[in-house]
N, C-alpha and C. Protein backbone atom coordinates (compact mmCIF):
# COMPACT_ATOMS: atom_id res chain seq x y z
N UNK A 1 47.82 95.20 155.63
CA UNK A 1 48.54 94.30 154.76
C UNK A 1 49.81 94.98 154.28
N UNK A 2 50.77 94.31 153.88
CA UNK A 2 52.15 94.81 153.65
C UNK A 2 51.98 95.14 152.40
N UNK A 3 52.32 96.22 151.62
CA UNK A 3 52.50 96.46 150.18
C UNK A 3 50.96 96.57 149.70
N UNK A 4 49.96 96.74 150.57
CA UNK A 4 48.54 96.48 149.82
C UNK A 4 47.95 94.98 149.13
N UNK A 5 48.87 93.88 149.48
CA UNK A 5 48.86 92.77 148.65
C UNK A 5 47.37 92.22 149.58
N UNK A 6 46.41 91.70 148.68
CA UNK A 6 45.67 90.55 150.06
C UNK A 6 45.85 89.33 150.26
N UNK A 7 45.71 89.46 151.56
CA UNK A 7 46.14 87.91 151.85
C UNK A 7 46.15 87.02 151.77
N UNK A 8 45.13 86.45 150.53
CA UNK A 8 45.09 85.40 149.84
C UNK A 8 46.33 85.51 149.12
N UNK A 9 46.97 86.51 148.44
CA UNK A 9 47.75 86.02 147.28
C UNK A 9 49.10 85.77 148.53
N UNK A 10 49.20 86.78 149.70
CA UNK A 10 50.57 86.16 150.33
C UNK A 10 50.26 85.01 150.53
N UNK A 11 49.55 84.58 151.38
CA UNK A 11 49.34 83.26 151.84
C UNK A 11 50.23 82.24 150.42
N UNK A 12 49.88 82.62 149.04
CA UNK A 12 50.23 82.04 148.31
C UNK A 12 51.31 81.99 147.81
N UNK A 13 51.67 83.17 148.11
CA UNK A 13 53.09 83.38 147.84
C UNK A 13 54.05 82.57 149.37
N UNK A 14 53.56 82.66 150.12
CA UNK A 14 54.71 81.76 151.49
C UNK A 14 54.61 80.58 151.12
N UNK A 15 53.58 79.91 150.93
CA UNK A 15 53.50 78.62 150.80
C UNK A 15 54.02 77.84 149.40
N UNK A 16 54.15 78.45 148.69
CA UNK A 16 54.60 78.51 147.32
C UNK A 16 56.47 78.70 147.59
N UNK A 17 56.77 79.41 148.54
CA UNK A 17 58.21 79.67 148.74
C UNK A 17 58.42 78.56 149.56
N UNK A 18 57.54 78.05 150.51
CA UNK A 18 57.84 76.90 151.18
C UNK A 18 58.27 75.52 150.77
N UNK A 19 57.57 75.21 149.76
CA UNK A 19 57.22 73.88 148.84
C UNK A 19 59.01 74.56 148.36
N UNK A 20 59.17 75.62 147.54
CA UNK A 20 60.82 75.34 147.12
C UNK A 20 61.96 75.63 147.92
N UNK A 21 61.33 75.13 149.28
CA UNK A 21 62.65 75.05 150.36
C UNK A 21 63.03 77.08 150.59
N UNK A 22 62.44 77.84 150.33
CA UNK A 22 62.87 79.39 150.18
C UNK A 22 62.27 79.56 151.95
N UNK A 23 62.94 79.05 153.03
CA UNK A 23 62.16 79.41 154.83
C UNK A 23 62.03 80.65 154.65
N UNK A 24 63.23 81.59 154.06
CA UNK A 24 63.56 83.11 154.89
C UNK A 24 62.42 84.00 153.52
N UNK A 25 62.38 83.24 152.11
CA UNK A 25 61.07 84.10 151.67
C UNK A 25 60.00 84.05 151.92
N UNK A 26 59.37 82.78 152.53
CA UNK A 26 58.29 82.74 152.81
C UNK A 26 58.01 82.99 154.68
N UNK A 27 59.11 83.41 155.34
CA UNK A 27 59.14 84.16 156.53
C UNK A 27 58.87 85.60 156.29
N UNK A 28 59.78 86.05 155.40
CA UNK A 28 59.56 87.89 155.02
C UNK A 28 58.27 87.99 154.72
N UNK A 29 57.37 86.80 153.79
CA UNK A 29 56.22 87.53 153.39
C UNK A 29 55.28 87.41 154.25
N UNK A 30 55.04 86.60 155.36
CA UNK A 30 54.17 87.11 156.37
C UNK A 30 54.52 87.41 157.58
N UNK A 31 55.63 87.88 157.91
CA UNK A 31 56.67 88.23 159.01
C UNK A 31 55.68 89.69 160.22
N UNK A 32 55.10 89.96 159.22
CA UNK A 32 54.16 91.50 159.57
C UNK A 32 53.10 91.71 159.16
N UNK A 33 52.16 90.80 159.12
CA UNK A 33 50.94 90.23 158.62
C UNK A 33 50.10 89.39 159.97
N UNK A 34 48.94 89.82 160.47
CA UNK A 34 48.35 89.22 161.86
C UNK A 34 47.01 88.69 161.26
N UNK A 35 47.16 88.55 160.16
CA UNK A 35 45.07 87.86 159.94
C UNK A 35 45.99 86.57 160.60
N UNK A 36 44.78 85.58 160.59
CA UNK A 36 45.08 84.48 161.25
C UNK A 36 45.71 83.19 160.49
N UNK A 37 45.69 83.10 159.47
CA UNK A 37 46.78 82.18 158.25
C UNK A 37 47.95 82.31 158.39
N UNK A 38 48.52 84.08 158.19
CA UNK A 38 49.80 84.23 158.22
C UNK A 38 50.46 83.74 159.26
N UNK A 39 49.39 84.36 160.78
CA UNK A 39 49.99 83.56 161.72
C UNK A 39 50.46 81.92 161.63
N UNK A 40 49.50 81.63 161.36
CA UNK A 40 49.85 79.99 161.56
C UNK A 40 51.22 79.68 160.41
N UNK A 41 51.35 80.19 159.36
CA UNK A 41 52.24 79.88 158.71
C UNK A 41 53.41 80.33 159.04
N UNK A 42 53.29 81.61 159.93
CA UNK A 42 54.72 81.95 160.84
C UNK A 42 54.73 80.95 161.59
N UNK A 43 54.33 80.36 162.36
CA UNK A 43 54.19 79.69 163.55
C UNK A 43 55.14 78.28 162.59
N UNK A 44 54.65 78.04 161.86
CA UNK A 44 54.66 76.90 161.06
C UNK A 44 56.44 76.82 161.29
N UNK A 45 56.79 78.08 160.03
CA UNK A 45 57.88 78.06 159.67
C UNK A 45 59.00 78.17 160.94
N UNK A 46 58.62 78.74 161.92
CA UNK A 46 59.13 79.01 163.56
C UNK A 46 59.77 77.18 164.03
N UNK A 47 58.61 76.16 163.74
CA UNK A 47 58.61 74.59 164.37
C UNK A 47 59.63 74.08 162.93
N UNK A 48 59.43 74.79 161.99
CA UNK A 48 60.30 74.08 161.18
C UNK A 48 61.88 73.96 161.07
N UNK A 49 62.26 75.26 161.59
CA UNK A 49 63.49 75.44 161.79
C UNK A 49 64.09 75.15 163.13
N UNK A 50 62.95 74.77 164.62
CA UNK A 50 63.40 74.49 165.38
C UNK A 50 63.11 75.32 166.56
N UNK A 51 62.32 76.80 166.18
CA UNK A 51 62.00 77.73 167.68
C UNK A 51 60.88 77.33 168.44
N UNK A 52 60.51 76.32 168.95
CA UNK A 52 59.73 76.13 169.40
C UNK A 52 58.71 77.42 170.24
N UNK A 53 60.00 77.92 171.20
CA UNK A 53 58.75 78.91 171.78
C UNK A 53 57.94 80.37 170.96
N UNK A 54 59.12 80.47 169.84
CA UNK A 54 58.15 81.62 168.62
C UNK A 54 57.34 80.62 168.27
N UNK A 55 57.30 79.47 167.81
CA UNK A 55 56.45 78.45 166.96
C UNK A 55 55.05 78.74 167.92
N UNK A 56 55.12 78.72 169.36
CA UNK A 56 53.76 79.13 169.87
C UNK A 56 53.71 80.33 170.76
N UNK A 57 54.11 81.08 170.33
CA UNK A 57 53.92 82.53 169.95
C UNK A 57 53.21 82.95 169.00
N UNK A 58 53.24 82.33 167.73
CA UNK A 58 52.71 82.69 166.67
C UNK A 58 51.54 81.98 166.37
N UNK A 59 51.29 80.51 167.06
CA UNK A 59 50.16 79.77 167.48
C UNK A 59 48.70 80.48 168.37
N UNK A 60 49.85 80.73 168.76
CA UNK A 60 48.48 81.66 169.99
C UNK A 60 48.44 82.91 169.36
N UNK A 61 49.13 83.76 168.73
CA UNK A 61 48.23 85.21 167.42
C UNK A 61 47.65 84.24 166.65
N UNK A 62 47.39 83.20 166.27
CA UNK A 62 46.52 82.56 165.74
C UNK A 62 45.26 81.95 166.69
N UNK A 63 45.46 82.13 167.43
CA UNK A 63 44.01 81.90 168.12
C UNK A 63 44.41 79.92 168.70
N UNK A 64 45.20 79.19 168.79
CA UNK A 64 45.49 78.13 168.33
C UNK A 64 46.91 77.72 169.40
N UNK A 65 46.62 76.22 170.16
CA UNK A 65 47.89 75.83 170.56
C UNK A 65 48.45 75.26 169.25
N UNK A 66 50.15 75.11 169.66
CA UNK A 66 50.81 74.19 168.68
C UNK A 66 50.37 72.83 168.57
N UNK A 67 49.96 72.69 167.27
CA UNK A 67 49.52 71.06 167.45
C UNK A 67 50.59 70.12 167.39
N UNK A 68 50.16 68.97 167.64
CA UNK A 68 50.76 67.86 167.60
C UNK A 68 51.22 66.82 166.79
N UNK A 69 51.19 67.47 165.12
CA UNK A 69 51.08 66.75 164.17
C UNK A 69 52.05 66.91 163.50
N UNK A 70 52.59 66.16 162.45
CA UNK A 70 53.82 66.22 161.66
C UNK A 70 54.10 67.70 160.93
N UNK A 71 55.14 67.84 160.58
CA UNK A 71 55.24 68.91 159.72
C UNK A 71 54.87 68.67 158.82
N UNK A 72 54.90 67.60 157.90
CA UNK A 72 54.28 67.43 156.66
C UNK A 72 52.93 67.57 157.12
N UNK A 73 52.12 67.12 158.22
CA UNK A 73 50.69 67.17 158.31
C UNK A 73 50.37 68.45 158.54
N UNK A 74 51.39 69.29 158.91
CA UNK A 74 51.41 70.76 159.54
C UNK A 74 51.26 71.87 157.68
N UNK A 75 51.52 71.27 157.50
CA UNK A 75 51.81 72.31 155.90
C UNK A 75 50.33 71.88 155.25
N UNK A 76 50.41 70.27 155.24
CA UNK A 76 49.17 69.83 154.18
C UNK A 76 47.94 70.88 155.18
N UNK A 77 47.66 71.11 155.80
CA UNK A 77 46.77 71.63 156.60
C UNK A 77 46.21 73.37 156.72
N UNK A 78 47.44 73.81 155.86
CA UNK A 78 48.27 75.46 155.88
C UNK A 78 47.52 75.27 154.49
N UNK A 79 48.05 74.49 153.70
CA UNK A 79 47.77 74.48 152.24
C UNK A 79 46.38 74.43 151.97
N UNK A 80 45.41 73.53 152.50
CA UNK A 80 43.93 73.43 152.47
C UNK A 80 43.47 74.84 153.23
N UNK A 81 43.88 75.14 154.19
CA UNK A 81 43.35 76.24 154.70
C UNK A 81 43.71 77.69 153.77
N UNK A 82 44.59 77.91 152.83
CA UNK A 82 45.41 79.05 152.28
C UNK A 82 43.84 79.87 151.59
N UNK A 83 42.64 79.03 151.12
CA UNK A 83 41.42 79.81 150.90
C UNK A 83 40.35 80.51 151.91
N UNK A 84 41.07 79.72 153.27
CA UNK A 84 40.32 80.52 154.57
C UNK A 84 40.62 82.21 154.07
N UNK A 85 39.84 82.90 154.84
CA UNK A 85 39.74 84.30 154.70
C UNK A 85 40.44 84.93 155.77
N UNK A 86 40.74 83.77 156.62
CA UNK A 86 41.56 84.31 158.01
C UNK A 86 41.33 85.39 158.73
């Protein structure tokens, strides 16, 4: 983990930077982080801005193709999962 933080609280902290439009803080905080949340929330933030092929890059370190679902359905989904243990 980066800084000793666990990954529950990043998880909370990206997604928390997400919701206020902050892409590049909530990129730094799991940028170097491989449990399987961070991934997906890299992955996330990757489809949001438009990289598709990092977007599943970071899908597959998540164990996971890119799905097929909205970004809004893509976050609500990040957000319910942020208590997974990843």
């Amino acid at each position: 983990m980066s800084d000793n933080t666990a990954p529950q609280t990043l998880h909370l902290k990206a997604l928390d930077a997400i919701s206020r439009g902050e892409w590049h803080v909530a990129h730094e905080t799991v940028q170097d982080e491989t449990d399987r949340l961070s991934c997906l929330i890299h992955a996330y933030l990757h489809r949001l801005e438009g990289d598709m092929g990092n977007a599943r890059y970071w899908y597959g370190r998540a164990g996971e193709h890119m799905p097929a679902n909205t970004l809004a359905q893509e976050l609500a989904r990040l957000q319910k999962g942020k208590n997974d243990k990843g």
